[in-house]
PDB file of N, CA and C in Angstrom:
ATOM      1  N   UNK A   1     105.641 193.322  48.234  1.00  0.00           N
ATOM      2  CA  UNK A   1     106.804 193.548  47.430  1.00  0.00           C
ATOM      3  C   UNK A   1     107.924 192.659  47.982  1.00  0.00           C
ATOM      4  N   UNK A   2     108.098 191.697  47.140  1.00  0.00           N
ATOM      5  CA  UNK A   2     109.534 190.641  48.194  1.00  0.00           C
ATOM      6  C   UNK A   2     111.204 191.463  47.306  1.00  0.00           C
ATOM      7  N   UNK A   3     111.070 191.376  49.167  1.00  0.00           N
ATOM      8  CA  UNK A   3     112.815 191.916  48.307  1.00  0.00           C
ATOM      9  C   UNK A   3     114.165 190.183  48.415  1.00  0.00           C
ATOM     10  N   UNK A   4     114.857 189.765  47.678  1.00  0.00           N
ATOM     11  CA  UNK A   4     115.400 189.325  47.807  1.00  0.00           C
ATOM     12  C   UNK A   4     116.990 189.526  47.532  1.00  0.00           C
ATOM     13  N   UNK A   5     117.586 187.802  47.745  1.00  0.00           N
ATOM     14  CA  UNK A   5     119.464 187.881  47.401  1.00  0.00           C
ATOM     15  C   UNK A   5     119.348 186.617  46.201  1.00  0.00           C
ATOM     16  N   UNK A   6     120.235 186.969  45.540  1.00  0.00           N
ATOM     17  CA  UNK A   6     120.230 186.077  44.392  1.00  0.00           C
ATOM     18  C   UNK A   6     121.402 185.266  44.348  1.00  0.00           C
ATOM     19  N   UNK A   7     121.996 184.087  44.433  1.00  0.00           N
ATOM     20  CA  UNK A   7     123.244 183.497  44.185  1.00  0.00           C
ATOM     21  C   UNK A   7     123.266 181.979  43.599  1.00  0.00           C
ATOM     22  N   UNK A   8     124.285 182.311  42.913  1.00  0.00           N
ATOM     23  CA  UNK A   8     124.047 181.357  41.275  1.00  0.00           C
ATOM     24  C   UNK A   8     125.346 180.709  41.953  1.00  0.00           C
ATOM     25  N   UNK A   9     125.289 179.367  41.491  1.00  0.00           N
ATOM     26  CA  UNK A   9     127.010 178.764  41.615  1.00  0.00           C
ATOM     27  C   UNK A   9     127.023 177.590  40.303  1.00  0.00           C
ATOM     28  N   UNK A  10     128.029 178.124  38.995  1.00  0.00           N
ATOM     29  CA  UNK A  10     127.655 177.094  38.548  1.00  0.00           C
ATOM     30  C   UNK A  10     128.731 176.066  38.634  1.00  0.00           C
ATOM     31  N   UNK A  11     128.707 174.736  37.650  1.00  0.00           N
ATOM     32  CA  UNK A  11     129.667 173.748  37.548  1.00  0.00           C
ATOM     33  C   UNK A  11     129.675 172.835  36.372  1.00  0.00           C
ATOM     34  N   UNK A  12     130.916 172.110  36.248  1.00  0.00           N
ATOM     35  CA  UNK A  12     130.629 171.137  35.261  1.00  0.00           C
ATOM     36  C   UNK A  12     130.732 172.053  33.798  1.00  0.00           C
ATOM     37  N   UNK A  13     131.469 172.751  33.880  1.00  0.00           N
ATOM     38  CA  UNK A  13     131.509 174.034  32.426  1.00  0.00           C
ATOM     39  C   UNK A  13     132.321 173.683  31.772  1.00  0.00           C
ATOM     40  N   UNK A  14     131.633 173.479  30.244  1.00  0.00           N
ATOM     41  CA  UNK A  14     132.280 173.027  29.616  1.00  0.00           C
ATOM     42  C   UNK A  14     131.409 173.647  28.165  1.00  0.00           C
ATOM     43  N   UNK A  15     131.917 173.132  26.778  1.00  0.00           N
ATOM     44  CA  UNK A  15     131.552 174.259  25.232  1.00  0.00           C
ATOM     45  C   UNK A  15     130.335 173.945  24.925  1.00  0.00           C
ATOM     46  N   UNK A  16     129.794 172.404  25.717  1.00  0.00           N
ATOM     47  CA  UNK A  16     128.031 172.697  25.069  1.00  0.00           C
ATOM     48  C   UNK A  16     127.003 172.147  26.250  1.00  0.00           C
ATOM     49  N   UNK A  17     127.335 171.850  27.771  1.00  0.00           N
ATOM     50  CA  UNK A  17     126.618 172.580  28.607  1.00  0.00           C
ATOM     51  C   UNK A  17     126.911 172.774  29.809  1.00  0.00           C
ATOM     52  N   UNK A  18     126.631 173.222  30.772  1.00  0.00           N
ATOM     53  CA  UNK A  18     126.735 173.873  32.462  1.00  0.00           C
ATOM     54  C   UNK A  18     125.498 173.909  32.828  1.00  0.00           C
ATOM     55  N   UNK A  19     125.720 173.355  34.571  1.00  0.00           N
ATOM     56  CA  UNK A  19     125.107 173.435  35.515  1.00  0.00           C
ATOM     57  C   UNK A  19     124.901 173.942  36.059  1.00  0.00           C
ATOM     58  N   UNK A  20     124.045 174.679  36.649  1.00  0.00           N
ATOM     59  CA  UNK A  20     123.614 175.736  37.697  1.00  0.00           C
ATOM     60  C   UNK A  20     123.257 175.684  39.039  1.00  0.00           C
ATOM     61  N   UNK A  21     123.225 175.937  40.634  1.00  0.00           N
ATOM     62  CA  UNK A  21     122.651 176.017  41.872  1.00  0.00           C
ATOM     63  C   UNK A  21     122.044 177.437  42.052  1.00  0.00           C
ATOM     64  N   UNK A  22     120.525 177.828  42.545  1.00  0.00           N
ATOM     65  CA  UNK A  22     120.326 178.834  42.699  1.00  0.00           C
ATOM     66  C   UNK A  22     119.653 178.959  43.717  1.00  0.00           C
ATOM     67  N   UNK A  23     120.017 179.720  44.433  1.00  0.00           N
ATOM     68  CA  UNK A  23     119.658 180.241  45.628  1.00  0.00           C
ATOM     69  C   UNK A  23     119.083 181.586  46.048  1.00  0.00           C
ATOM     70  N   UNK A  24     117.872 182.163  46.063  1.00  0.00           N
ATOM     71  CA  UNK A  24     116.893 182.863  46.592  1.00  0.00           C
ATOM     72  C   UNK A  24     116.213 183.107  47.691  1.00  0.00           C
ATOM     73  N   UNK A  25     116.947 183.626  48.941  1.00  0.00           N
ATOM     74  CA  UNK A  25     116.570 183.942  50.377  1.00  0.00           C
ATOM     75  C   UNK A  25     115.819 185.467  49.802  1.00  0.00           C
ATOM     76  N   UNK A  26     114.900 185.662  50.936  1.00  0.00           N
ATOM     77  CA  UNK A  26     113.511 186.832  51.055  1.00  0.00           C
ATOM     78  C   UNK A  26     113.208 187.285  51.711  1.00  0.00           C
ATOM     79  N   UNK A  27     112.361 188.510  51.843  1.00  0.00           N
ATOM     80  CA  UNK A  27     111.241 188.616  52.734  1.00  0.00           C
ATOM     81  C   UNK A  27     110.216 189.408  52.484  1.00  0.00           C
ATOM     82  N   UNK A  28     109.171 189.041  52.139  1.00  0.00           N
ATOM     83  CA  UNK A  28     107.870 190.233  51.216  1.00  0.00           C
ATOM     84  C   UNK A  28     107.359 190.928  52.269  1.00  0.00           C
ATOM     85  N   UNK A  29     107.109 191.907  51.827  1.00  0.00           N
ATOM     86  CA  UNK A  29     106.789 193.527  52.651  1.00  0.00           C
ATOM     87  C   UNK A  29     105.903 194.063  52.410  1.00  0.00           C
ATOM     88  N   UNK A  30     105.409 194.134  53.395  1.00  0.00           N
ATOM     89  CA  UNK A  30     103.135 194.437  52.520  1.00  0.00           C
ATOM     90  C   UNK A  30     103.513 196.063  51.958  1.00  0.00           C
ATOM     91  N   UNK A  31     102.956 196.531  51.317  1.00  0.00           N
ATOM     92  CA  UNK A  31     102.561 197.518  50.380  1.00  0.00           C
ATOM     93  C   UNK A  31     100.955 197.657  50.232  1.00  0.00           C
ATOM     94  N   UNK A  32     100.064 196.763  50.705  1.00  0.00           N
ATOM     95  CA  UNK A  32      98.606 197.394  50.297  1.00  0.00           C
ATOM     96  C   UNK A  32      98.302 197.729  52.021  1.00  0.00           C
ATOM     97  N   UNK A  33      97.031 198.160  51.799  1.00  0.00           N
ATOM     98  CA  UNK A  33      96.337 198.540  53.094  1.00  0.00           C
ATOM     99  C   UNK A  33      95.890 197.380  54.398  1.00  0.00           C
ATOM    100  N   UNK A  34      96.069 195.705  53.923  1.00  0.00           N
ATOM    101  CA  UNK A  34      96.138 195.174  54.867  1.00  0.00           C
ATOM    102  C   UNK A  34      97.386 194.738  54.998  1.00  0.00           C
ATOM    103  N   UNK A  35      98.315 194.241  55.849  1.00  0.00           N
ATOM    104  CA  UNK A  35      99.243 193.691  56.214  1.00  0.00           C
ATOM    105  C   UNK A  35      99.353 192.431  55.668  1.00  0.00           C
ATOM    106  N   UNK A  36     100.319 192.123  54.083  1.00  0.00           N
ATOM    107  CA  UNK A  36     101.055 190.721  54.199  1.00  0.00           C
ATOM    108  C   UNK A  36     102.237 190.760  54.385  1.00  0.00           C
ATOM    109  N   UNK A  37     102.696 190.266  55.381  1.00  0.00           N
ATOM    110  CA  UNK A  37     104.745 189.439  54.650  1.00  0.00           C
ATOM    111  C   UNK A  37     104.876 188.543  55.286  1.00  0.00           C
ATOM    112  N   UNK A  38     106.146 188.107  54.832  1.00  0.00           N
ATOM    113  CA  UNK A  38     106.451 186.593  55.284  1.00  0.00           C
ATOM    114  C   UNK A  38     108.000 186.522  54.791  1.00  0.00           C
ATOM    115  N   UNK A  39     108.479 185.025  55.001  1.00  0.00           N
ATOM    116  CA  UNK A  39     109.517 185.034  54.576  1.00  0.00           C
ATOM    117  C   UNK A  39     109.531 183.901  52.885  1.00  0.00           C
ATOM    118  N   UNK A  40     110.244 184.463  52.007  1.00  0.00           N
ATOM    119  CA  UNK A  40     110.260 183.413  50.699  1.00  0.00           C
ATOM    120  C   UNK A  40     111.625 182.908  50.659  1.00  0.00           C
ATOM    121  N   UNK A  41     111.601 181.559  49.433  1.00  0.00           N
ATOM    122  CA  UNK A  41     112.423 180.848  49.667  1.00  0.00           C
ATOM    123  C   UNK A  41     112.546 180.550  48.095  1.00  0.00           C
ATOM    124  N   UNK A  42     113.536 180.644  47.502  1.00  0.00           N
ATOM    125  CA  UNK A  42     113.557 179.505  46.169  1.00  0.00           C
ATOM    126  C   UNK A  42     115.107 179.057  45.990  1.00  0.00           C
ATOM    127  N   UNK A  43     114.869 177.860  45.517  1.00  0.00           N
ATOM    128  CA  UNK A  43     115.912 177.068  45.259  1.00  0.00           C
ATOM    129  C   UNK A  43     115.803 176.206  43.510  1.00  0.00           C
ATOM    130  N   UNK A  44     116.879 176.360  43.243  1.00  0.00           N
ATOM    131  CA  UNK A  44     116.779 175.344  41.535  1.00  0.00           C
ATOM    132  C   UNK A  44     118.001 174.671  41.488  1.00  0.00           C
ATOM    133  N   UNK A  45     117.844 173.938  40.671  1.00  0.00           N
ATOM    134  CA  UNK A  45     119.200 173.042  39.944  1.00  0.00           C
ATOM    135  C   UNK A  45     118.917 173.410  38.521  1.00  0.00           C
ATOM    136  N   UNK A  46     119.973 173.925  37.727  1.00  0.00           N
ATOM    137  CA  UNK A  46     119.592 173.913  36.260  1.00  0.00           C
ATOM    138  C   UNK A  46     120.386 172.962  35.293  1.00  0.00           C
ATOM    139  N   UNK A  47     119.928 173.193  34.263  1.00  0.00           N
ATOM    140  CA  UNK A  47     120.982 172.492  33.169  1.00  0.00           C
ATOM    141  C   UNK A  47     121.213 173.258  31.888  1.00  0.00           C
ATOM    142  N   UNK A  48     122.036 173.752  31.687  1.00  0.00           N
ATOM    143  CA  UNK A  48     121.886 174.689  30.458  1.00  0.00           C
ATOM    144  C   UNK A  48     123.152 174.224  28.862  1.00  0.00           C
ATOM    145  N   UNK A  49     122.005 173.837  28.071  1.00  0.00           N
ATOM    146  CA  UNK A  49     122.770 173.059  27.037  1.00  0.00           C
ATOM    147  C   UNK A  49     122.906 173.878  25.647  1.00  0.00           C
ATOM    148  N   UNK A  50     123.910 173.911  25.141  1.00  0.00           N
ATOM    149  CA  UNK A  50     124.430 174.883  24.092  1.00  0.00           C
ATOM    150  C   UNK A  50     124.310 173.806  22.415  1.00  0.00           C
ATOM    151  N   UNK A  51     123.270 174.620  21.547  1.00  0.00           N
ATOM    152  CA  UNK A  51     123.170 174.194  20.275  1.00  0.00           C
ATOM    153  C   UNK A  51     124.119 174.681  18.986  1.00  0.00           C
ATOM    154  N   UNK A  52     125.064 174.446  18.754  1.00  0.00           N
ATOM    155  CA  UNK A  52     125.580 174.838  17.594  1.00  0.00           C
ATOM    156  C   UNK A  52     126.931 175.554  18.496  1.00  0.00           C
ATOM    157  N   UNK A  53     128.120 175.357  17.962  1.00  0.00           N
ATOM    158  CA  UNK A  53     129.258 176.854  18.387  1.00  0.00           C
ATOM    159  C   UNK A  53     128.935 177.851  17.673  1.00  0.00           C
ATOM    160  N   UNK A  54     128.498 178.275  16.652  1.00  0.00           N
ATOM    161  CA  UNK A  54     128.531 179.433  16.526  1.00  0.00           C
ATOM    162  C   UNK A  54     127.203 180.202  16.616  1.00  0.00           C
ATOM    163  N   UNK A  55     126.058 179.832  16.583  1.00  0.00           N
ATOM    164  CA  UNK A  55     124.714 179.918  16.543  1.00  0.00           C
ATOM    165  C   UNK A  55     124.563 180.913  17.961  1.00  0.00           C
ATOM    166  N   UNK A  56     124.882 179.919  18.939  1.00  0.00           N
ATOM    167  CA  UNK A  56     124.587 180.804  20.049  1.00  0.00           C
ATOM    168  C   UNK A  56     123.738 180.494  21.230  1.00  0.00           C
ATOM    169  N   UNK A  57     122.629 180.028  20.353  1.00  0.00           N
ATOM    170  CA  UNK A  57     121.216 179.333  20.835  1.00  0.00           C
ATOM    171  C   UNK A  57     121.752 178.337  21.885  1.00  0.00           C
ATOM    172  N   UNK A  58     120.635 178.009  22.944  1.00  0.00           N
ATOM    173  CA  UNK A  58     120.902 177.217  24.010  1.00  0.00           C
ATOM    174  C   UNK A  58     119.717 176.783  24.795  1.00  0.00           C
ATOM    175  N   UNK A  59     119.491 175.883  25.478  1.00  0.00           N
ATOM    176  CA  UNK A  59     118.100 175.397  25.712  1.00  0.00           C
ATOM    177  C   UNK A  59     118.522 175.246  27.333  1.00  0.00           C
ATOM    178  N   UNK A  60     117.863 175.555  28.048  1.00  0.00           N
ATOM    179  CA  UNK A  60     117.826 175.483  29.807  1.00  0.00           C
ATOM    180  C   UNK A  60     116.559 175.131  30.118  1.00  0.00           C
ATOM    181  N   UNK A  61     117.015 174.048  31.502  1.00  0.00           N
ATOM    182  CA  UNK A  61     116.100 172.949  32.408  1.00  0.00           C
ATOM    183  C   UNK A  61     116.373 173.569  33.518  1.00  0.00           C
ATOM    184  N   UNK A  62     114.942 173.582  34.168  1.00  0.00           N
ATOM    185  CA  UNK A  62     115.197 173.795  35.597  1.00  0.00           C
ATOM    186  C   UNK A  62     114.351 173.105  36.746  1.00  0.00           C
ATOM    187  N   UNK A  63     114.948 172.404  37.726  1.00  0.00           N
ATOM    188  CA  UNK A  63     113.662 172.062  38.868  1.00  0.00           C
ATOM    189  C   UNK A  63     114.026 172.811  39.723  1.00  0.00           C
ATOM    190  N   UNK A  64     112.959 173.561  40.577  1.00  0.00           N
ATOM    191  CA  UNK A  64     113.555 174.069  41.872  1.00  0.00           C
ATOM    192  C   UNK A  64     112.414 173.767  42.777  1.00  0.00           C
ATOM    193  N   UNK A  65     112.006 174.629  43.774  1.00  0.00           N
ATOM    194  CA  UNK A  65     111.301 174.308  44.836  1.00  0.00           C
ATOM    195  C   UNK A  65     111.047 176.103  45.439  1.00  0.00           C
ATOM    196  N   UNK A  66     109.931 176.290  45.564  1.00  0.00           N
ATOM    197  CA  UNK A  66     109.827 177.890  46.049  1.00  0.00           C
ATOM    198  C   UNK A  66     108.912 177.730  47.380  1.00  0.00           C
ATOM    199  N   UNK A  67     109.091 178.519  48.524  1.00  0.00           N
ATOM    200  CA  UNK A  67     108.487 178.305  49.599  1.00  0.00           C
ATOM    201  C   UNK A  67     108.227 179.687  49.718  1.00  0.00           C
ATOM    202  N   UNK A  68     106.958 179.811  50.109  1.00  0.00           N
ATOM    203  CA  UNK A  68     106.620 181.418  51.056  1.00  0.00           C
ATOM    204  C   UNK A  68     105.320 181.420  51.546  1.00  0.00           C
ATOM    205  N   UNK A  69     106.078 182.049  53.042  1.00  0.00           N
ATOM    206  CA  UNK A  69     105.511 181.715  54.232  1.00  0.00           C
ATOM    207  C   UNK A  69     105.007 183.800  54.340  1.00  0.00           C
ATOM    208  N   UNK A  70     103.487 183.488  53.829  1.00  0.00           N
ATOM    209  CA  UNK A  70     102.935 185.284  54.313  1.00  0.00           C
ATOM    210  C   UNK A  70     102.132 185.363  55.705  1.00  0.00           C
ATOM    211  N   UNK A  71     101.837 186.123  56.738  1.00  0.00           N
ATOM    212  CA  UNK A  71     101.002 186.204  57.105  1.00  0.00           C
ATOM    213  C   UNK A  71     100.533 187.853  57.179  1.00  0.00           C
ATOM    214  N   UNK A  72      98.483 187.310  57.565  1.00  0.00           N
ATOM    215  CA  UNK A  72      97.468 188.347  57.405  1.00  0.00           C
ATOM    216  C   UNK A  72      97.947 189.159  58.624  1.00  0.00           C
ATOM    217  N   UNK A  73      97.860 190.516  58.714  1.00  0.00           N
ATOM    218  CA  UNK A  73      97.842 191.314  59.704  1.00  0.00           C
ATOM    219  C   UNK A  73      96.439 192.380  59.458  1.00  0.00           C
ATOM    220  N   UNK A  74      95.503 192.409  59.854  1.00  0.00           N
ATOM    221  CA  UNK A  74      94.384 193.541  60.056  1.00  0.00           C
ATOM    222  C   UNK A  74      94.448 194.106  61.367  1.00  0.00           C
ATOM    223  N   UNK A  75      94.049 195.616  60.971  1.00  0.00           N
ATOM    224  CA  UNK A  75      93.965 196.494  61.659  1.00  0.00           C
ATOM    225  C   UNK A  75      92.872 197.186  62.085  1.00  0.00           C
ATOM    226  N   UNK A  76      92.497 197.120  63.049  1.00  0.00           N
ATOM    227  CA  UNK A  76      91.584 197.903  63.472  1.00  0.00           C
ATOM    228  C   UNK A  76      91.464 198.853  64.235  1.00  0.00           C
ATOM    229  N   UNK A  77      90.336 199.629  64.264  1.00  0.00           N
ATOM    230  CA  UNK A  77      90.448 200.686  64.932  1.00  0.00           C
ATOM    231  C   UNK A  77      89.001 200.702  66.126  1.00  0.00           C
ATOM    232  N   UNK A  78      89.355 201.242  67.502  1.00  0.00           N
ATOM    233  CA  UNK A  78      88.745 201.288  68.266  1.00  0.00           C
ATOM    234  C   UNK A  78      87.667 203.052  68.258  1.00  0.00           C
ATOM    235  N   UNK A  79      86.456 203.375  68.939  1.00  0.00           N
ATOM    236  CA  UNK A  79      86.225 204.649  68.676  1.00  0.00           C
ATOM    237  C   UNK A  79      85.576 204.539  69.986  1.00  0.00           C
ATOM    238  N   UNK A  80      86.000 205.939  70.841  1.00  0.00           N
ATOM    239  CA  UNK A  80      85.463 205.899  72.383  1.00  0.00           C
ATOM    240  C   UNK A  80      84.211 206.645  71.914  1.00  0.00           C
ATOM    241  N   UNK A  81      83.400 206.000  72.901  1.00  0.00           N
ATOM    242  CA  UNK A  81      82.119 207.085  73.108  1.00  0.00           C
ATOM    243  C   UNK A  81      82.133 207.874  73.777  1.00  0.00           C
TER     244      UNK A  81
END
């Protein structure tokens, strides 16, 4: 389950389009019976372009880059004789 922070910064705003920075720091938290987490990462640049003034409609670009780093943890169990 990754919990993250979300932060948007945009720029360049103006009536038919704006720019976006997005920023996505993490860290996923195992939930099943073996151990995953790690830390995640995403990043974008957007472009978000506006069709018509009154319409509404708008078309958005995005590149970003997502990183996440999980690791395996198993558990075992020992049994004395």
């Amino acid at each position: 389950m990754p919990i993250f922070a979300d932060a948007s910064y945009s720029f360049g705003v103006s009536r038919t389009r704006t720019f976006f920075i997005n920023l996505k720091p993490g860290y996923s938290i195992s939930v099943e019976s073996v151990d995953h987490s790690g830390v995640k990462l995403e990043t974008a640049i957007s472009h978000e372009l506006r069709v018509g003034r009154r319409s509404g409609l708008s078309y958005g670009f995005a590149l970003g880059y997502n990183y996440q780093e999980l690791n395996n943890v198993e558990q075992t169990e020992l049994e004395h004789i």
